[in-house]
Protein backbone atom coordinates (compact mmCIF):
# COMPACT_ATOMS: atom_id res chain seq x y z
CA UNK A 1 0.00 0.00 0.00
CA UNK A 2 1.13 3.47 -0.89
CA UNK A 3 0.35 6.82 1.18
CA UNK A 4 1.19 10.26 -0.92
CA UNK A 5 1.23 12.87 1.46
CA UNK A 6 1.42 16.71 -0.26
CA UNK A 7 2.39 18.65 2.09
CA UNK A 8 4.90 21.91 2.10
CA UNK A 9 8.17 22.13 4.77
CA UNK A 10 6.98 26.01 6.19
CA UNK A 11 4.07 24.66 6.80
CA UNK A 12 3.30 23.94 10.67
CA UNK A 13 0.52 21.29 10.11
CA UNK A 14 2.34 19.38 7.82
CA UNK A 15 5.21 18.55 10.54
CA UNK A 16 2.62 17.96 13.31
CA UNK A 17 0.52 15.81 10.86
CA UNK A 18 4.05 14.01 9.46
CA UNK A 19 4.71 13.17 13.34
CA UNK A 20 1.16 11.91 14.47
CA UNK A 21 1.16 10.07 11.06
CA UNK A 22 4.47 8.41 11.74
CA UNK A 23 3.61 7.62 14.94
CA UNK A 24 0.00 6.05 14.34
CA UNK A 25 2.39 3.70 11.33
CA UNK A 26 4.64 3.01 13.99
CA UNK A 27 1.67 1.48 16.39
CA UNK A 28 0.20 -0.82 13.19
CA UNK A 29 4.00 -2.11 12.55
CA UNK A 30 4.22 -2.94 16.61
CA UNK A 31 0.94 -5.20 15.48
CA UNK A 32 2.41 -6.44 12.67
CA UNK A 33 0.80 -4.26 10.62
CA UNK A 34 1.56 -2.18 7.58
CA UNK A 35 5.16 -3.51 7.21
CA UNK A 36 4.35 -2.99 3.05
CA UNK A 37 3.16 0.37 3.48
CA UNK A 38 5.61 2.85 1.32
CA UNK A 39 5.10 6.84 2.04
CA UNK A 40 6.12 9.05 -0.15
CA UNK A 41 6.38 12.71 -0.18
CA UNK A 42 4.71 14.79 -2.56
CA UNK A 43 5.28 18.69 -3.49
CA UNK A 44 2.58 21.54 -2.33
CA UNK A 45 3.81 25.14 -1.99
CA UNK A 46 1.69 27.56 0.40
CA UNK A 47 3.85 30.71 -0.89
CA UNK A 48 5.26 29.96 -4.13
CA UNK A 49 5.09 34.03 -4.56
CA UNK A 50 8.07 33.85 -1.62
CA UNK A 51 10.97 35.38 -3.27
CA UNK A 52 13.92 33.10 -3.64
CA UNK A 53 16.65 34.05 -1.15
CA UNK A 54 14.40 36.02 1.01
CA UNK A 55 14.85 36.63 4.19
CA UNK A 56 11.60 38.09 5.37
CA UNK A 57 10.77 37.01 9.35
CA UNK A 58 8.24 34.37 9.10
CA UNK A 59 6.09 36.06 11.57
CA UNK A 60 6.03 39.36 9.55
CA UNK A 61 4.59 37.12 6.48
CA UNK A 62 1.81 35.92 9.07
CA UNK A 63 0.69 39.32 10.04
CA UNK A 64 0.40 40.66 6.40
CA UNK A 65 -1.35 37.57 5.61
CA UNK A 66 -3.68 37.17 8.73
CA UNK A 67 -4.53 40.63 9.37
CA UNK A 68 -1.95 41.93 11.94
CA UNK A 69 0.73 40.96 14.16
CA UNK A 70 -1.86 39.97 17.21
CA UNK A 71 -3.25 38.03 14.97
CA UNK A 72 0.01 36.44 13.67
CA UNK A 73 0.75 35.67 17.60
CA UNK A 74 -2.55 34.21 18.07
CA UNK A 75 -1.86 31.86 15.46
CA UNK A 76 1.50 31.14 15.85
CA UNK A 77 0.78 30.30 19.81
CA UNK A 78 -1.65 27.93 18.89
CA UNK A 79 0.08 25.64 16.12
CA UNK A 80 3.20 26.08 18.88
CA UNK A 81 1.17 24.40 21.70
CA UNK A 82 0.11 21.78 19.24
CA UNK A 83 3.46 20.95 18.25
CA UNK A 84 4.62 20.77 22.07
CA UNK A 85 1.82 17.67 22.43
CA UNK A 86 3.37 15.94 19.73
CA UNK A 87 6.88 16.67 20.71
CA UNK A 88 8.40 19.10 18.57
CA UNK A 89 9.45 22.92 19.39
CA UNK A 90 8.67 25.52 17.21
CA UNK A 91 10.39 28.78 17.05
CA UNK A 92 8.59 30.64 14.52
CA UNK A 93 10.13 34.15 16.43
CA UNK A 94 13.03 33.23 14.17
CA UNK A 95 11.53 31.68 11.54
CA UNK A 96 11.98 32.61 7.67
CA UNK A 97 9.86 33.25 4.92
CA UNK A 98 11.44 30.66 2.28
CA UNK A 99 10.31 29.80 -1.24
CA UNK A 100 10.41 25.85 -1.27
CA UNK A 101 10.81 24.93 -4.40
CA UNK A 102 14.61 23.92 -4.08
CA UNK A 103 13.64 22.05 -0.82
CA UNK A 104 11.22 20.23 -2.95
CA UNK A 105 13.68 19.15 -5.64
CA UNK A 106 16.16 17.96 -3.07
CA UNK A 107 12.66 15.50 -1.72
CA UNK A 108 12.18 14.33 -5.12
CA UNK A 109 15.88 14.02 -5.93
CA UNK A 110 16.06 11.88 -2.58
CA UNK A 111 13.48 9.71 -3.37
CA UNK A 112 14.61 8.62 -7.10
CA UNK A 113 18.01 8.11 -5.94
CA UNK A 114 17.93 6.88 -2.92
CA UNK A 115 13.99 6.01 -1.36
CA UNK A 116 11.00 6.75 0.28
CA UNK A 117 12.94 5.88 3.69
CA UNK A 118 15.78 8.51 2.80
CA UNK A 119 13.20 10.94 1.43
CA UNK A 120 11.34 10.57 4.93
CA UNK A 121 14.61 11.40 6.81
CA UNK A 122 15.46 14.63 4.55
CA UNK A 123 11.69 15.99 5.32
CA UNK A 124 12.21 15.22 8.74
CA UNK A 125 15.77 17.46 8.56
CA UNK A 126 14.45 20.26 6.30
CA UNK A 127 11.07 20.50 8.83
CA UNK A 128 13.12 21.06 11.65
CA UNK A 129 15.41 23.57 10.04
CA UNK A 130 12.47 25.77 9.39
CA UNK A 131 10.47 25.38 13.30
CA UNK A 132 13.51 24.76 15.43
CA UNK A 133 16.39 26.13 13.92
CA UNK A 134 15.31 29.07 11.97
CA UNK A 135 17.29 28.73 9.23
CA UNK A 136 15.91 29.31 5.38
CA UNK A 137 15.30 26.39 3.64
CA UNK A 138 15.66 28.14 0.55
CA UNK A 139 18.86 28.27 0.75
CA UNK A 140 20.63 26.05 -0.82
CA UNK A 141 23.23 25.87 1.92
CA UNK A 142 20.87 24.90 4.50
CA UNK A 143 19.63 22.24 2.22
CA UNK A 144 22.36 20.36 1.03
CA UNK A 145 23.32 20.72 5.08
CA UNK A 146 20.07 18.94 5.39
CA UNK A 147 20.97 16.67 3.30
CA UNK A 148 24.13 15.55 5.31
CA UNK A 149 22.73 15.03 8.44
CA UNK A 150 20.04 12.94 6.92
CA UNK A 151 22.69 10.80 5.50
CA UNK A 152 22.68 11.58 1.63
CA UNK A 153 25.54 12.75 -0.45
CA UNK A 154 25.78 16.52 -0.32
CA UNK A 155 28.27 17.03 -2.84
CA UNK A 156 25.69 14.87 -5.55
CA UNK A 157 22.60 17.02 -4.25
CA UNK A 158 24.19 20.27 -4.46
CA UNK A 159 25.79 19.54 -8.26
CA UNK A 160 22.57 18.53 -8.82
CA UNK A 161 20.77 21.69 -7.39
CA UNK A 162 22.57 23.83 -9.62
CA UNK A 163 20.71 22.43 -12.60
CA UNK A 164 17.10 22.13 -13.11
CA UNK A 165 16.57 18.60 -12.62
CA UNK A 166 13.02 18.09 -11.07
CA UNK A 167 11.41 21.21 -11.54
CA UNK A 168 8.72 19.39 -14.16
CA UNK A 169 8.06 16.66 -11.26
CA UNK A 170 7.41 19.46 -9.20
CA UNK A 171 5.05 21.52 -11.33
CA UNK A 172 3.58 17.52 -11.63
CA UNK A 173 3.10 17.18 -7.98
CA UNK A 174 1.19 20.30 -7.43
CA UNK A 175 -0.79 20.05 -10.50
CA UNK A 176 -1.96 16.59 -9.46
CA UNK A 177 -3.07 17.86 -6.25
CA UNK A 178 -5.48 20.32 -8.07
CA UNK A 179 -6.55 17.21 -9.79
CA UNK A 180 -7.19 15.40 -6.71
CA UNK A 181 -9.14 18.71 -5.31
CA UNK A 182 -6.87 19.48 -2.75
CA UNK A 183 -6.71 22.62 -1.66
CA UNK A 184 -4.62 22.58 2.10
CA UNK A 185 -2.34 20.75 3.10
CA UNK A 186 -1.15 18.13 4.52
CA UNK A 187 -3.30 15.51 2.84
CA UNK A 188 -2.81 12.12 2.69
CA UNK A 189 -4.18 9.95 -0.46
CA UNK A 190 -3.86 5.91 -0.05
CA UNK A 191 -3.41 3.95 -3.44
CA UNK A 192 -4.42 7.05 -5.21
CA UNK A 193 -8.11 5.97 -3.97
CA UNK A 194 -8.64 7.33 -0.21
CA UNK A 195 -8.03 10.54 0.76
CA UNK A 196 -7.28 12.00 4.84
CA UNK A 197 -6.91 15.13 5.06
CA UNK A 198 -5.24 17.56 7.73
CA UNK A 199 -3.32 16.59 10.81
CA UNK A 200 -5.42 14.10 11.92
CA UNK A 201 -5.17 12.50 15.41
CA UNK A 202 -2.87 9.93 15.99
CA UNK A 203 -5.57 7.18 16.90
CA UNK A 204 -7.55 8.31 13.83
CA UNK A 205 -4.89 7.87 11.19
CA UNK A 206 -3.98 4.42 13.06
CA UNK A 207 -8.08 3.92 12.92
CA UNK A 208 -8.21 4.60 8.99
CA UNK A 209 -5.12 2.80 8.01
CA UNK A 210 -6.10 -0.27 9.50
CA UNK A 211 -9.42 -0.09 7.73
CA UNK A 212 -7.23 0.52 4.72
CA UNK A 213 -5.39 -2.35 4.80
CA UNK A 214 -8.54 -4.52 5.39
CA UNK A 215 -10.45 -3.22 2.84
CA UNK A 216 -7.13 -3.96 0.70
C-alpha cells in the first residue's frame, strides 16, 4: 500500500501531521501491521510568490497575511502548543519566509536516488530547520546541510541543485493535487483511492489505516 502525502516544509501542520502520522504507522508495525506500506512525499507550496533568497521574518509574512501581528501571535501560539503535544518545538520568532521549491527538488531528488525511507529522513531534517532552527530552507546551503545530516551525499545534491533537474516533477506534484481537489495541506491519499486530510489525530490515522489495509 502506498500513502502520498502533499504537504509543504513552512508549513506547521504538515510537521505535526508528518509526526502523528508516523507515529499512528509506527503502532500498526508494533501489530504487525503495515510492514508494506511505502510513504512518499509529494510537493505543495503555500507561498510559491516567496521570493527566492528572502529573508523576510516568518512572523512578519503571518501578520500581512492574517490581518496583523496579534493576529500572527494568536496563530503562531496555537500551532506552537500543538506541536509541544506531539513533541516538537517551534520557534517561529526566528523563523523565515522561504520559497520551497529547491527544498522540494532535493525531496524528489532523494526519493529517485535513494527512497522513500531517505526521502522521509530529509523531510524530517528540512522540517526542523524551518520550526527549530530558523534557518531558510531556501537556501541552498541549509539544504544540502540537510541533506548531510540525513545521510545523503551533499556534494551529488548540491551539483545537482545547480541544474534544473526536477522542476517538471514538481510543477507535476502540485498540479496533481489540483486534480485530486486538494486545496490545504497536509493531505494524505492511499493507493491514489482514499483521501485524509489535515493533521489528523494519531488514533484516527492508526483507525483509517487499518481499515485501509482490510479493505485492501
Amino acid at each position: 500500500m502506498r500513502v502520498e502525502i502533499w504537504s509543504d516544509v513552512v508549513c506547521p501542520w504538515c510537521y505535526i501531521g508528518k509526526r502523528r502520522f508516523d507515529e499512528a504507522l509506527s503502532r500498526l508495525r508494533e501489530q504487525g501491521h503495515g510492514d508494506d506500506i511505502e510513504v512518499v512525499y509529494r510537493a505543495y507550496q503555500l507561498d510559491p510568490s516567496a521570493p527566492p533568497g528572502g529573508s523576510m521574518p516568518a512572523r512578519e509574512a503571518y501578520a500581512r497575511k492574517f490581518g496583523g501581528e496579534e493576529r500572527a501571535d494568536q496563530i503562531i501560539g496555537h500551532v506552537t502548543r500543538i506541536a509541544a503535544d506531539s513533541g516538537i518545538e517551534f520557534r517561529m520568532d526566528r523563523a523565515i519566509r522561504a520559497n520551497t521549491m529547491l527544498a522540494h527538488r532535493a525531496l524528489h531528488r532523494a526519493l529517485t536516488t535513494r527512497g522513500s525511507a531517505d526521502q522521509a529522513a530529509l523531510k524530517e531534517e528540512l522540517l526542523r530547520a524551518y520550526f527549530t532552527d530558523g534557518q531558510n530552507v531556501g537556501d541552498i546551503d541549509v539544504i544540502v546541510a540537510c541533506a548531510e545530516r540525513a545521510g545523503l551525499d551533499a556534494g551529488d545534491l548540491r551539483e545537482w541543485l545547480d541544474t534544473d533537474g526536477s522542476v517538471a516533477e514538481i510543477v507535476a506534484d502540485i498540479e496533481a493535487a489540483q486534480m485530486r481537489d486538494i486545496t490545504g495541506v497536509p493531505a494524505f491519499v492511499i493507493d491514489d483511492w482514499f483521501l485524509i486530510p489535515g493533521a489528523q489525530e494519531v488514533d484516527v490515522f492508526e483507525q483509517l489505516l487499518m481499515r485501509a489495509l482490510n479493505t485492501r
